[in-house]
N, C-alpha and C. Protein backbone atom coordinates (compact mmCIF):
# COMPACT_ATOMS: atom_id res chain seq x y z
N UNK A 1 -1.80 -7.38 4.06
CA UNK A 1 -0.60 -7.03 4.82
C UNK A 1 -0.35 -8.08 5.89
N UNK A 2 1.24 -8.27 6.13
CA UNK A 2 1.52 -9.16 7.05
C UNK A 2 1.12 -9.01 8.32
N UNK A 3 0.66 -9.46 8.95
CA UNK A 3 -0.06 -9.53 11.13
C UNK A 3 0.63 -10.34 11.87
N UNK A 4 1.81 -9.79 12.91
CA UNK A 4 1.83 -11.25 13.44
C UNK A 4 0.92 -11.14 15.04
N UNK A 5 1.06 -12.43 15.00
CA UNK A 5 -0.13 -12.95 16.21
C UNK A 5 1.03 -13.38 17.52
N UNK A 6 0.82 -12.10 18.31
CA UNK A 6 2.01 -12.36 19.41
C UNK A 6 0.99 -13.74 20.49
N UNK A 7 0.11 -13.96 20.30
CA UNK A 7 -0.68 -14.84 21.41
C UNK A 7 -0.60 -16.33 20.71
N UNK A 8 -0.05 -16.56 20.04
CA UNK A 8 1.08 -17.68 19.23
C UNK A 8 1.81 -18.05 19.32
N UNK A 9 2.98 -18.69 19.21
CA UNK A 9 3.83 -19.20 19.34
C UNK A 9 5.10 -18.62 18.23
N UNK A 10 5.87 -17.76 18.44
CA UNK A 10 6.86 -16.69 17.57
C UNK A 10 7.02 -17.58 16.21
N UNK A 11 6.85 -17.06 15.62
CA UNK A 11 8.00 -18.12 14.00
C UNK A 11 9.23 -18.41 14.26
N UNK A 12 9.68 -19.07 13.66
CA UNK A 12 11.01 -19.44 14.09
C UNK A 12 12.17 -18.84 12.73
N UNK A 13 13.29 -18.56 12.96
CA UNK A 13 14.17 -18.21 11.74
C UNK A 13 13.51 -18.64 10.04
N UNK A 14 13.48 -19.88 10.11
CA UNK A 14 13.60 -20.22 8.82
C UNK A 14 12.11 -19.89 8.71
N UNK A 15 10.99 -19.89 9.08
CA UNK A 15 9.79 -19.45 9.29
C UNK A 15 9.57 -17.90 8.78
N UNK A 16 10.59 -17.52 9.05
CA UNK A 16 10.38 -15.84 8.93
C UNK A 16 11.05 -15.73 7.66
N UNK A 17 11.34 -16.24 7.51
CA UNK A 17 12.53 -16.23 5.84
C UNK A 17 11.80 -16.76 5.10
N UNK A 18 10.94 -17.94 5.11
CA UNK A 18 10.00 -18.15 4.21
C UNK A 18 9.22 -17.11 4.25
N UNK A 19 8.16 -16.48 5.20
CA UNK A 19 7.75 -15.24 4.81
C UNK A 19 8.44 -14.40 4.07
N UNK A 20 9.41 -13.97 4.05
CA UNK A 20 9.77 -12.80 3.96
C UNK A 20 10.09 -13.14 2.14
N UNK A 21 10.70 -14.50 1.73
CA UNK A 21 10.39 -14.37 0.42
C UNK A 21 9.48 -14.35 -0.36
N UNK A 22 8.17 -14.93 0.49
CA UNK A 22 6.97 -14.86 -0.41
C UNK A 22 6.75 -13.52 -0.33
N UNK A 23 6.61 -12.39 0.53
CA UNK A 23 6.49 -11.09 0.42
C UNK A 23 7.39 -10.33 -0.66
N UNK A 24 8.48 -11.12 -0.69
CA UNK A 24 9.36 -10.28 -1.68
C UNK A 24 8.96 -10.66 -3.05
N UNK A 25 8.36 -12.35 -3.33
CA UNK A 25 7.59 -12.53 -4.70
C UNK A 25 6.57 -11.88 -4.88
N UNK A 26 5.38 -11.94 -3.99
CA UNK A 26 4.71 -10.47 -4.35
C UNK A 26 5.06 -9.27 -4.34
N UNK A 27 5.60 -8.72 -3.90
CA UNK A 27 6.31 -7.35 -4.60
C UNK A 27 6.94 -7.31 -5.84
N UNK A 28 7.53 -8.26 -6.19
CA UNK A 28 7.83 -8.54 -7.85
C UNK A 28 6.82 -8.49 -8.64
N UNK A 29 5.92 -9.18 -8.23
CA UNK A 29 4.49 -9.50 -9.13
C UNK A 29 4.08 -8.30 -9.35
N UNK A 30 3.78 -7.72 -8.24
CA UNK A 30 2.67 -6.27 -8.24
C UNK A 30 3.56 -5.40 -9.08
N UNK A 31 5.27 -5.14 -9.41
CA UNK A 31 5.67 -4.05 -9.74
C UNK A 31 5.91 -4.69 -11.51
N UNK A 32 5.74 -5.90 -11.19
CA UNK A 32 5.28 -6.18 -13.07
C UNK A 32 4.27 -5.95 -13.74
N UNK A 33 2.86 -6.06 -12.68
CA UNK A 33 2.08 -5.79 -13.04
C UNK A 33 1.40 -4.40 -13.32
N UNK A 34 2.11 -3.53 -12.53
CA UNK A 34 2.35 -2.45 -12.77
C UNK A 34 2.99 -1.38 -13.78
N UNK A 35 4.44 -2.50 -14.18
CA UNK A 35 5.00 -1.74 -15.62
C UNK A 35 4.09 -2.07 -16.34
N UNK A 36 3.23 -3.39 -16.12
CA UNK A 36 2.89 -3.70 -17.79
C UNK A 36 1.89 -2.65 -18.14
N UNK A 37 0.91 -2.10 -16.78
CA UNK A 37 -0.23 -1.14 -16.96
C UNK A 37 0.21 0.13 -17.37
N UNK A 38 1.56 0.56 -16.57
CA UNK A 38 1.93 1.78 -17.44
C UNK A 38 2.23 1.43 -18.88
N UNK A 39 2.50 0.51 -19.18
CA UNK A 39 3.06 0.41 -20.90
C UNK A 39 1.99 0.51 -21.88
N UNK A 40 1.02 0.44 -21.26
CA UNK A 40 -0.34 0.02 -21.93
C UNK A 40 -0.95 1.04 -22.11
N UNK A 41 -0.81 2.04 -20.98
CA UNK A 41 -1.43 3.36 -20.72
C UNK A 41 -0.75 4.14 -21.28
N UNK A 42 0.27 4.01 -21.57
CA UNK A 42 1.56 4.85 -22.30
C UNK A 42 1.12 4.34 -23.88
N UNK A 43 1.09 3.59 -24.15
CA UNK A 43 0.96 3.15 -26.06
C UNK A 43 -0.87 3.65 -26.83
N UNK A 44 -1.85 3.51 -25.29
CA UNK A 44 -2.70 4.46 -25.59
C UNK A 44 -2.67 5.87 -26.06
N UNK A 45 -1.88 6.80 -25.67
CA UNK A 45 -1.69 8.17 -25.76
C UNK A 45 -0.89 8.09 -26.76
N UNK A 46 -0.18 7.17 -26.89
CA UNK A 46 1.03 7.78 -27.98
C UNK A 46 0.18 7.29 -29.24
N UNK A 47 -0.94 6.36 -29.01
CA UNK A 47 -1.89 6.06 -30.68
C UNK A 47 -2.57 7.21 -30.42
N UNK A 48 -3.23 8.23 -29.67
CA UNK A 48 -4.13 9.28 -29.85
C UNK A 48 -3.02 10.41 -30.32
N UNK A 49 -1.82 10.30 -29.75
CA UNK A 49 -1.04 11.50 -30.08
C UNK A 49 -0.45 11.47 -31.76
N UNK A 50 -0.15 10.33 -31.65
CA UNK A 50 0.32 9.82 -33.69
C UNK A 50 -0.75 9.85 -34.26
N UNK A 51 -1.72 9.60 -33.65
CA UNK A 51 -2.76 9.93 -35.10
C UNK A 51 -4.01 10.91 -34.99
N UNK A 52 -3.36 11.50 -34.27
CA UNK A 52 -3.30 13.11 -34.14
C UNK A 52 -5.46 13.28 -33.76
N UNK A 53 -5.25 12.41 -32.70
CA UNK A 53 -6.37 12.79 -31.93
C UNK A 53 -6.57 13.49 -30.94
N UNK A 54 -5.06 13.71 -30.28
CA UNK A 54 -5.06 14.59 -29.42
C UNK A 54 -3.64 15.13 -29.56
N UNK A 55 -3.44 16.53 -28.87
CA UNK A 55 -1.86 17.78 -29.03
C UNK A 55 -1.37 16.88 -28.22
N UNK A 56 0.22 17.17 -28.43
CA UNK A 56 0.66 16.33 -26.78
C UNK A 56 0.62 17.25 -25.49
N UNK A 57 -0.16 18.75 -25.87
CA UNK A 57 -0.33 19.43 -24.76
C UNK A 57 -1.62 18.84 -24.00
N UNK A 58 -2.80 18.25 -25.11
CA UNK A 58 -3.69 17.07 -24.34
C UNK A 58 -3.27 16.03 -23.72
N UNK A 59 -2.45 15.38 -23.99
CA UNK A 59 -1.78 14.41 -23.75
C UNK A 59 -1.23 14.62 -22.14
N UNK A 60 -0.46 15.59 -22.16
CA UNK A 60 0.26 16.16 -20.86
C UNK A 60 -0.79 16.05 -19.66
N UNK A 61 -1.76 16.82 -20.27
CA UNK A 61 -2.50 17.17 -19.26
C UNK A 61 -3.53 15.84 -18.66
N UNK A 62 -4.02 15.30 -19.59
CA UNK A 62 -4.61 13.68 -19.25
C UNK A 62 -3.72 12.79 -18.42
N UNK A 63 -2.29 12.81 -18.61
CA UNK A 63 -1.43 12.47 -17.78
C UNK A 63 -1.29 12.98 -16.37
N UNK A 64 -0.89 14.29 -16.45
CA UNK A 64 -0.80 14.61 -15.17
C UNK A 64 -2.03 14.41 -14.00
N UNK A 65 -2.98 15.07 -14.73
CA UNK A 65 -4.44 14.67 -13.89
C UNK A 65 -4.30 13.40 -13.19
N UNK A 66 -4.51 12.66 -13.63
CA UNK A 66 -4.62 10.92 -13.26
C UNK A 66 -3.44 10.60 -12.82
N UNK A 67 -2.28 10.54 -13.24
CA UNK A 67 -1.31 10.41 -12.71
C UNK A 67 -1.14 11.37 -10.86
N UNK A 68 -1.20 12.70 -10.63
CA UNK A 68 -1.84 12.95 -9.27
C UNK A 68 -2.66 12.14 -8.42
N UNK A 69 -3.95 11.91 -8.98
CA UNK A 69 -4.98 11.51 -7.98
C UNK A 69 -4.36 10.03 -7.67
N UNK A 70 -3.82 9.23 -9.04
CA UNK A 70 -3.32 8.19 -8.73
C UNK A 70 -2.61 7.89 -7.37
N UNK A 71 -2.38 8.56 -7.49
CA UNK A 71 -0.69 8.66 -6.54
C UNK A 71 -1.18 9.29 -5.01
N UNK A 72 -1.86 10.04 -5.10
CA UNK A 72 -2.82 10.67 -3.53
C UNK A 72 -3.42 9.43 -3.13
N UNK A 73 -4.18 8.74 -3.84
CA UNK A 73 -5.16 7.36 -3.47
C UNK A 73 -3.94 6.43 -2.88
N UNK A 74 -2.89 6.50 -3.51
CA UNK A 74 -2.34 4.90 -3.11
C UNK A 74 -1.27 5.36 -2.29
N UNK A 75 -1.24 6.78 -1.72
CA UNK A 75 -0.52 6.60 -0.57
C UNK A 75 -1.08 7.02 0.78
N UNK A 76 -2.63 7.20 0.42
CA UNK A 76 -3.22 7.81 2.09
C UNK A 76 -2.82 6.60 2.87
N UNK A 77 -2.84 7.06 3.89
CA UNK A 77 -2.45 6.34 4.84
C UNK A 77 -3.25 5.37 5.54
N UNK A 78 -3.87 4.31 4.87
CA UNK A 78 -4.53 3.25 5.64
C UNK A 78 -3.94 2.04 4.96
N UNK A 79 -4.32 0.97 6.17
CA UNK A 79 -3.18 -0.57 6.15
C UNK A 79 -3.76 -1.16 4.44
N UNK A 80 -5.66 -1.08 4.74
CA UNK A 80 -5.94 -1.72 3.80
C UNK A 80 -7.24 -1.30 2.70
N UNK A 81 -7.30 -1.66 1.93
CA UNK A 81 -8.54 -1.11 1.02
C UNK A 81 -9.58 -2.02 1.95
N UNK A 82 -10.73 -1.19 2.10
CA UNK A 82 -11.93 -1.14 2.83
C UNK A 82 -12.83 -0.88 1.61
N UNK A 83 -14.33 -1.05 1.82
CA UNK A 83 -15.47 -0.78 0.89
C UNK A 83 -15.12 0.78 0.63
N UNK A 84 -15.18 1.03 2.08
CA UNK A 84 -15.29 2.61 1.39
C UNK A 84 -14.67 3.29 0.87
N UNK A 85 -12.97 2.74 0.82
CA UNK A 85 -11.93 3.62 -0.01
C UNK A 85 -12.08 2.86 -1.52
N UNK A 86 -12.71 1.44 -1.80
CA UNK A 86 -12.73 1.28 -3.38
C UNK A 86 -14.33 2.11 -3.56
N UNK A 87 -14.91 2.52 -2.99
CA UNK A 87 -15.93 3.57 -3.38
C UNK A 87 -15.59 4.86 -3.35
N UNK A 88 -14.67 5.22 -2.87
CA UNK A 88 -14.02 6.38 -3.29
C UNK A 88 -12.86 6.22 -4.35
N UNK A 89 -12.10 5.46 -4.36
CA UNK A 89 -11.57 5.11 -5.48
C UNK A 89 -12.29 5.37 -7.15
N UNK A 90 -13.14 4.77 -6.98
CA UNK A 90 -14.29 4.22 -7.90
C UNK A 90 -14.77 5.62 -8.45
N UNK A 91 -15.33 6.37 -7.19
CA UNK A 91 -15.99 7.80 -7.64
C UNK A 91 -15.00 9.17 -8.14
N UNK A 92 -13.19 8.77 -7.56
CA UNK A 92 -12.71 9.65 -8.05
C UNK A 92 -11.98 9.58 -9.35
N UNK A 93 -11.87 7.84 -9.82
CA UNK A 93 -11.83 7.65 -11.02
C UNK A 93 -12.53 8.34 -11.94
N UNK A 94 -14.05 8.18 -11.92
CA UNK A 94 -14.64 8.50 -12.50
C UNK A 94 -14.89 10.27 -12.73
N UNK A 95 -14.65 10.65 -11.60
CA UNK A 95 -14.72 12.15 -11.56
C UNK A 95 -13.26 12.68 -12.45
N UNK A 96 -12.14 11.84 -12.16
CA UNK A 96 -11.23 12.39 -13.31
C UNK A 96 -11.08 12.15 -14.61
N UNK A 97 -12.16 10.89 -14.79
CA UNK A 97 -12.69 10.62 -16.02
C UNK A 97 -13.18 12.05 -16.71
N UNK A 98 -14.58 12.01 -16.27
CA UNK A 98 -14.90 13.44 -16.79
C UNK A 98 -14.40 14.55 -16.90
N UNK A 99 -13.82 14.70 -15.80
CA UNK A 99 -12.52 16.38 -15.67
C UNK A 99 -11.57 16.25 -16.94
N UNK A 100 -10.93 15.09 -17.02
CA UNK A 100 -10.19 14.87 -18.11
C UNK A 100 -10.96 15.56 -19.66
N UNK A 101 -12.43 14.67 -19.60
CA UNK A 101 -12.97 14.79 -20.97
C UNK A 101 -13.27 15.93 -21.39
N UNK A 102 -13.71 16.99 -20.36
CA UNK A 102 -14.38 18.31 -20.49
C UNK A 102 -13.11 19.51 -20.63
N UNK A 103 -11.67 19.05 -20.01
CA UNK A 103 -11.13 20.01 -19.94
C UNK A 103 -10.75 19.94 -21.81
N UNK A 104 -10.23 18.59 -22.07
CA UNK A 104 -9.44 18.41 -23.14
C UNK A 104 -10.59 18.43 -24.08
N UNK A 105 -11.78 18.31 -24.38
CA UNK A 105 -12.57 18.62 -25.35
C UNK A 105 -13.50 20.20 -25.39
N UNK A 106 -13.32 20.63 -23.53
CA UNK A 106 -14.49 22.02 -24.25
C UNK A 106 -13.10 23.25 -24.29
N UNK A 107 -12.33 22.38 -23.10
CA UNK A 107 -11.59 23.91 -22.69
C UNK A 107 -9.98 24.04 -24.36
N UNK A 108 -10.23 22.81 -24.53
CA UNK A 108 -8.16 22.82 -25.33
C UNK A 108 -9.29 22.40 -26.78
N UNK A 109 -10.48 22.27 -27.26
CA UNK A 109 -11.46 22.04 -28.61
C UNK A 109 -10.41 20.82 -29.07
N UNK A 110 -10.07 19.54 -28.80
CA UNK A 110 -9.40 18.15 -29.08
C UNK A 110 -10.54 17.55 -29.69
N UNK A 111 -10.45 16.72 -30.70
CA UNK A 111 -11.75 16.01 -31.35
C UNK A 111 -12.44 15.17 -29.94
N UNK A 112 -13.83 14.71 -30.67
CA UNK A 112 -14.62 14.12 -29.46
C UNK A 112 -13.90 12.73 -29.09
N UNK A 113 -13.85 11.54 -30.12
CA UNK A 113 -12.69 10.67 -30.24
C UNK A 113 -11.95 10.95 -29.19
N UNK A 114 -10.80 11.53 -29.52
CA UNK A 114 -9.73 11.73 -28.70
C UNK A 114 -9.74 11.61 -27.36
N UNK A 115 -11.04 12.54 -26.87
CA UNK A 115 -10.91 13.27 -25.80
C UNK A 115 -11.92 12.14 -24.84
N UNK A 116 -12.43 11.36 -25.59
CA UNK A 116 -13.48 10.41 -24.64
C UNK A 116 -12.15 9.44 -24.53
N UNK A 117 -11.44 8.91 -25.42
CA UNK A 117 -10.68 7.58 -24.94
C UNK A 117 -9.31 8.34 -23.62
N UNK A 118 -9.22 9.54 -24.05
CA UNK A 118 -8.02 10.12 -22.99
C UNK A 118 -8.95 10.38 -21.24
N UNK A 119 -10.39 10.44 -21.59
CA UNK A 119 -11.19 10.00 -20.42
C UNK A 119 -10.87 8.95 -19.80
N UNK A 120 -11.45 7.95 -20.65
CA UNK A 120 -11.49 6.59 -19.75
C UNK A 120 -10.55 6.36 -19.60
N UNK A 121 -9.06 6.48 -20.65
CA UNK A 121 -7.63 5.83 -20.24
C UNK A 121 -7.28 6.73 -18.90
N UNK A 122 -7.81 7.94 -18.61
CA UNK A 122 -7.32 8.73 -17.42
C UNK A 122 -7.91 7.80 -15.88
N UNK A 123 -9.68 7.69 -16.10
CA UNK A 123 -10.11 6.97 -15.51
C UNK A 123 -9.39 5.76 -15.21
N UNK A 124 -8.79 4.95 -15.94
CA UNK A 124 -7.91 3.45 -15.57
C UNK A 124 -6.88 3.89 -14.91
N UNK A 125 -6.18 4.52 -15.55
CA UNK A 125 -4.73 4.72 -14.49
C UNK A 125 -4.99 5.28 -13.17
N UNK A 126 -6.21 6.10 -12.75
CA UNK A 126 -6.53 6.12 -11.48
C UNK A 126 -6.62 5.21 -10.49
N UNK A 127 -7.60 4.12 -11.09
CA UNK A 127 -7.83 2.96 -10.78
C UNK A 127 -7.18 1.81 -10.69
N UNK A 128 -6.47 1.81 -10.92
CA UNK A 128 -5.47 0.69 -11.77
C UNK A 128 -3.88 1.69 -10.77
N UNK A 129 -3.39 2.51 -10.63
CA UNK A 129 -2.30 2.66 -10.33
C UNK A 129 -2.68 3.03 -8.26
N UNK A 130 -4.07 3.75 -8.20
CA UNK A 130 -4.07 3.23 -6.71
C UNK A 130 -4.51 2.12 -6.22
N UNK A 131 -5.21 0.97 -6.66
CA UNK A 131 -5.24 -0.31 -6.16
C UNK A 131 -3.56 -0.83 -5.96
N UNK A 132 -3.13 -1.12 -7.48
CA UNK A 132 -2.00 -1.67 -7.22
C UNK A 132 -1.09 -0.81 -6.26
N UNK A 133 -0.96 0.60 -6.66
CA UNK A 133 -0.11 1.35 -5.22
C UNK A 133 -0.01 1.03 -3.62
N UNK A 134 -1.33 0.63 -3.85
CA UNK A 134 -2.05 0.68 -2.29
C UNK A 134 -1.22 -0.52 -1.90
N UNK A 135 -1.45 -1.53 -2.64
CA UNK A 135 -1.08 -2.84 -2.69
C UNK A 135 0.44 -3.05 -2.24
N UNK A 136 1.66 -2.39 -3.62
CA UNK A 136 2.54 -2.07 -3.48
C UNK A 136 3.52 -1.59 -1.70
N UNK A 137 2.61 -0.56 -1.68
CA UNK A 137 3.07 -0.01 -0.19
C UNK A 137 2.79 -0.63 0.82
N UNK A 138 1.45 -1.60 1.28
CA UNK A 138 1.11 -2.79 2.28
C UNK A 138 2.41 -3.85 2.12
N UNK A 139 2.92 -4.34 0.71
CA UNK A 139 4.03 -5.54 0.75
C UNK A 139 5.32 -4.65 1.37
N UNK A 140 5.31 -3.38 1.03
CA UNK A 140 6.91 -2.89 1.69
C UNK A 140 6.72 -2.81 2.85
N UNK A 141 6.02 -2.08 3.46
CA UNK A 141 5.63 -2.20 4.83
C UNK A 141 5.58 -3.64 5.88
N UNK A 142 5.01 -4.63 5.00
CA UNK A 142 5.27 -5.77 5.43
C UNK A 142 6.45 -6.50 5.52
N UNK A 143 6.97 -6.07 4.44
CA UNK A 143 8.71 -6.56 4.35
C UNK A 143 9.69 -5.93 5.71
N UNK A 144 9.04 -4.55 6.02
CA UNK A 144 9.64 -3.52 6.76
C UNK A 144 9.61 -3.88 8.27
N UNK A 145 8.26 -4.58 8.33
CA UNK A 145 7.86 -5.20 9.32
C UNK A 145 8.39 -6.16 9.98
N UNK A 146 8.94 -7.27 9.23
CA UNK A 146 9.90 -8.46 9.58
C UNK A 146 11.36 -8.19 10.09
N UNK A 147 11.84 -7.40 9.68
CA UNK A 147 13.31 -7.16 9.90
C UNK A 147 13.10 -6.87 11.77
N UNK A 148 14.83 -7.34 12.04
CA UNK A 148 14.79 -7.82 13.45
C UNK A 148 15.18 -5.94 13.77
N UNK A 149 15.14 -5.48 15.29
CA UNK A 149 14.95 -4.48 15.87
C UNK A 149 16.90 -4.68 16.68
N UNK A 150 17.83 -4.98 16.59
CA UNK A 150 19.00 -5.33 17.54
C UNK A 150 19.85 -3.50 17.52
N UNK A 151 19.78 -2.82 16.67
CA UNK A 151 20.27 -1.36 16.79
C UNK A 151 19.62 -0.37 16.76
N UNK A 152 18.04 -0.35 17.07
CA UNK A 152 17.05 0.60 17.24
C UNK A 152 17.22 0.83 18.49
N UNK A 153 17.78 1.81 18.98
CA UNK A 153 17.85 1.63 20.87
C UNK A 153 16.68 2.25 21.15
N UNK A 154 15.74 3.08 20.54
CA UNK A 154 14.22 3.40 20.80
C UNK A 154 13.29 2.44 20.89
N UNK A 155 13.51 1.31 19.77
CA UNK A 155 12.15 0.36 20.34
C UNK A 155 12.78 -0.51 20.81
N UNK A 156 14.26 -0.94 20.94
CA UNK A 156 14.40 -1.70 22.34
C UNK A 156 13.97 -1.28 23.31
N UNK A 157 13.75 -0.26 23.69
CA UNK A 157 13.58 0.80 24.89
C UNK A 157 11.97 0.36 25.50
N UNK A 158 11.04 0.56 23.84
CA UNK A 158 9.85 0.21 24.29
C UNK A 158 9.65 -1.49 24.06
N UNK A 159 10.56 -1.78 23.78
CA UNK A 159 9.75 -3.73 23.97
C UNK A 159 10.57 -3.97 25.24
N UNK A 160 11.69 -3.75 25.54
CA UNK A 160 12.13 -4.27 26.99
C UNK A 160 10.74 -3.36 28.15
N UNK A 161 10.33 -2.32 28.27
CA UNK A 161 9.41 -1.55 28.91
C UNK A 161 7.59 -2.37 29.05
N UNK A 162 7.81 -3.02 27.42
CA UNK A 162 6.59 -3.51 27.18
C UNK A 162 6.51 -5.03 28.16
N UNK A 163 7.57 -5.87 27.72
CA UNK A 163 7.99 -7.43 28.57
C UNK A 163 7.82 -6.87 30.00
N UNK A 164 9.15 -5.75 30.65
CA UNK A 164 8.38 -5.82 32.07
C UNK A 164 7.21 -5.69 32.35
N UNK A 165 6.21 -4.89 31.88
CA UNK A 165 5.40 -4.78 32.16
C UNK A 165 3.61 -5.55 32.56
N UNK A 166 4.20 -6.59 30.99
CA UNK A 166 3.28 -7.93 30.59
C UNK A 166 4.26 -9.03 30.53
N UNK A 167 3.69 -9.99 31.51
CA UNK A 167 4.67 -11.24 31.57
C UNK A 167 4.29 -11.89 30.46
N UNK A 168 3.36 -12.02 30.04
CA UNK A 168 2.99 -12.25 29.15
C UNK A 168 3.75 -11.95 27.46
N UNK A 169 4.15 -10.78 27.28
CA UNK A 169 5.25 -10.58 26.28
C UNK A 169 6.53 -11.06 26.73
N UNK A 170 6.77 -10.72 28.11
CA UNK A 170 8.23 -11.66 28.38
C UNK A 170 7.99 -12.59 27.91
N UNK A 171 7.26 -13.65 27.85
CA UNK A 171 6.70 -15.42 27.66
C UNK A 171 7.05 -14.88 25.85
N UNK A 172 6.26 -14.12 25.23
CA UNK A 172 6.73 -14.77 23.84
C UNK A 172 7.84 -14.28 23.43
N UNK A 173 8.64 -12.87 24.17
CA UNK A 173 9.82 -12.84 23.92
C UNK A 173 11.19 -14.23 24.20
N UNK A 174 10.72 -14.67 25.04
CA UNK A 174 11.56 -15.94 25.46
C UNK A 174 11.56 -17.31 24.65
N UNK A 175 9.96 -17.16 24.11
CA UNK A 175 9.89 -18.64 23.23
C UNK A 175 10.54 -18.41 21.99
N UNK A 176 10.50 -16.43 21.26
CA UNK A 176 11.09 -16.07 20.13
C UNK A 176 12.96 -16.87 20.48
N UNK A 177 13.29 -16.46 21.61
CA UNK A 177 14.94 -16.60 22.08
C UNK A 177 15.17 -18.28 21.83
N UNK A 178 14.24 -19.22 22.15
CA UNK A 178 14.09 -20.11 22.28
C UNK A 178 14.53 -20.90 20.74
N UNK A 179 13.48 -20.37 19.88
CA UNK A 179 13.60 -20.20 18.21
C UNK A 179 14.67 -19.89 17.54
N UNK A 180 15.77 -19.48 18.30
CA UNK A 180 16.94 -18.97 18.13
C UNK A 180 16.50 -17.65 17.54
N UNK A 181 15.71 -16.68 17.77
CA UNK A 181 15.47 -15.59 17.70
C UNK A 181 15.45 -14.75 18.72
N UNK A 182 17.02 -13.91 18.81
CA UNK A 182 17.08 -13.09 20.20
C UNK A 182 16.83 -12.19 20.21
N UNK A 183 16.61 -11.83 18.60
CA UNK A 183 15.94 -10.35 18.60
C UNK A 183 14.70 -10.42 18.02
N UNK A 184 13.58 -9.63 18.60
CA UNK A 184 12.13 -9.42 17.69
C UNK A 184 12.00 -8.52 16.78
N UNK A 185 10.84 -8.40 15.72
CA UNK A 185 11.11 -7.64 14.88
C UNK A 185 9.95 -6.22 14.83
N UNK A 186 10.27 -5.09 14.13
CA UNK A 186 9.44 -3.78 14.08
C UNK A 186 7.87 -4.55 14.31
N UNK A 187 7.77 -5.87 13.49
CA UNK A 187 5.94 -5.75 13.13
C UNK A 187 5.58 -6.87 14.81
N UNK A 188 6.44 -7.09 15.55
CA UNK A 188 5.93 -8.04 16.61
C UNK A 188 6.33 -6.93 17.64
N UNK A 189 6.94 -5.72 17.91
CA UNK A 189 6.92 -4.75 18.60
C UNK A 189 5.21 -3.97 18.27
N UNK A 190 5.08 -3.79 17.01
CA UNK A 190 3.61 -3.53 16.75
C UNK A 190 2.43 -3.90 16.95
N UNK A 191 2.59 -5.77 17.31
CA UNK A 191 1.91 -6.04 17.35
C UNK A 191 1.68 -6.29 19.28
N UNK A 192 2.56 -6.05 19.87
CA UNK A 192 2.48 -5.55 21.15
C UNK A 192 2.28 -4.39 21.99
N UNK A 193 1.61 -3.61 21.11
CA UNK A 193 1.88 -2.13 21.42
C UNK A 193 -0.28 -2.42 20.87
N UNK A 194 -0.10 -3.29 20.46
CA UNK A 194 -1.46 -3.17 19.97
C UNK A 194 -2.23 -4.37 20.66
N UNK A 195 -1.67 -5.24 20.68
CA UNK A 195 -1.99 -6.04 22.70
C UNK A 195 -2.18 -5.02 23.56
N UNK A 196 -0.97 -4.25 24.16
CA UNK A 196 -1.35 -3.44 25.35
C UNK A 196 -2.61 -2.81 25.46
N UNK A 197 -3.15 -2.00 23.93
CA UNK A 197 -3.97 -0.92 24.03
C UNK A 197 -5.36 -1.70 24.22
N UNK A 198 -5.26 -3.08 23.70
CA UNK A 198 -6.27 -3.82 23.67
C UNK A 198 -6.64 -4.41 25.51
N UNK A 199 -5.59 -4.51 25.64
CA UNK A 199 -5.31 -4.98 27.10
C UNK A 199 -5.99 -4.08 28.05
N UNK A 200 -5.56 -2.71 27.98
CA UNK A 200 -6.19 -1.97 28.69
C UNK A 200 -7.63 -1.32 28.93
N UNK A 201 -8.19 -1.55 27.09
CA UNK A 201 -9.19 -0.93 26.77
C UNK A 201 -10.45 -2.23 27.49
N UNK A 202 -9.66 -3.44 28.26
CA UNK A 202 -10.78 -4.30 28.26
C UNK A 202 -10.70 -4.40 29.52
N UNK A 203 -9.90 -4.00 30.48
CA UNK A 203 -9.80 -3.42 32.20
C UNK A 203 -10.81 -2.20 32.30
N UNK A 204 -10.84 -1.27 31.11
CA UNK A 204 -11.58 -0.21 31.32
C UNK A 204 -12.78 -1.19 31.10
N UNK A 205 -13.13 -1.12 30.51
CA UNK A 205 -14.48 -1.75 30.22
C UNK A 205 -14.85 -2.81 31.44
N UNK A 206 -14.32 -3.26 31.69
CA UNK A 206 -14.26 -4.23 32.57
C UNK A 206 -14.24 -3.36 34.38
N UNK A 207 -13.97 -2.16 34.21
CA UNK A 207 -14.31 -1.74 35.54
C UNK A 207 -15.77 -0.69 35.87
């Protein structure tokens, strides 16, 4: 995900526009790479369903499963994958691996065949649709991030509040103006709001 570094020197217009298209080429990438995994995951089921390894009421249900957890993983709310969320990732793949295999082979009697590959294909799309999700939602957010703040009268409210307060943000609000950038954007309001807390937390410490 994009960071900007307010203790820097602001980007300048064309600076931020080059960002902002490379963010927008990765978001292309990731959502290709993404159809192609659903297409793949999709032509799996439809060979177990045509050749009648599994009902498409198995089918449904291998879908939905994985398709859920998928989708819970890649939108909790953290900036970035950490060890411990691809180890939870990892373990709830696998746990819907099995849920998958046991429901559709002890509980719905689907051949063994069937019901092990509608496992692991359940297992991938877990895996495979919250990495890339995760992924997905960090580039929008980042995209979301860049755009300038000039008709938000709420976080004008808090970056004019923030500059008086730290001359210091006045200074890079002025070099942004300087850049011919008179307005700052959502992710450099963020990233001053996350100066301050830092700012303060080291006065405390410091007294």
């Amino acid at each position: 995900m994009f960071h900007f570094d307010i203790t820097k020197e602001p980007l300048s217009n064309p600076e931020l526009k080059a960002e902002l298209q490379s963010l927008k080429k990765i978001r292309k990438e990731l959502i290709k790479y993404s159809c192609i995994s659903d297409v793949l995951h999709a032509f799996v089921f439809i060979g177990l369903y045509f050749s009648q390894f599994l009902s498409g009421y198995a089918v449904l249900v291998a879908v939905v499963l994985s398709t859920v957890f998928a989708l819970f993983l890649a939108t909790v709310p953290r900036q970035s994958l950490k060890l411990a969320d691809r180890i939870a990732i990892g373990a709830i793949a696998l746990g819907t691996a099995v849920a998958t295999f046991l429901i559709i082979n002890i509980s719905m009697q689907q051949p063994l065949t069937g019901s092990l590959v509608a496992g692991l294909t359940a297992g991938s799309i877990v895996i495979v649709g919250a990495t890339l999700g995760r992924k997905i939602k960090d580039i929008l957010l980042s995209i979301e991030s860049v755009k300038p703040i000039p008709e938000d009268t709420v976080a004008q409210q808090e970056l004019n509040y923030l500059c008086r307060k730290y001359p210091q943000l006045d200074e890079y609000r002025e070099q942004a103006t300087q850049n011919l950038r008179p307005h700052l954007s959502y992710g450099e309001l963020a990233a001053m709001k996350k100066w301050m807390t830092e700012e303060q937390q080291n006065k405390a410490e410091a007294v």
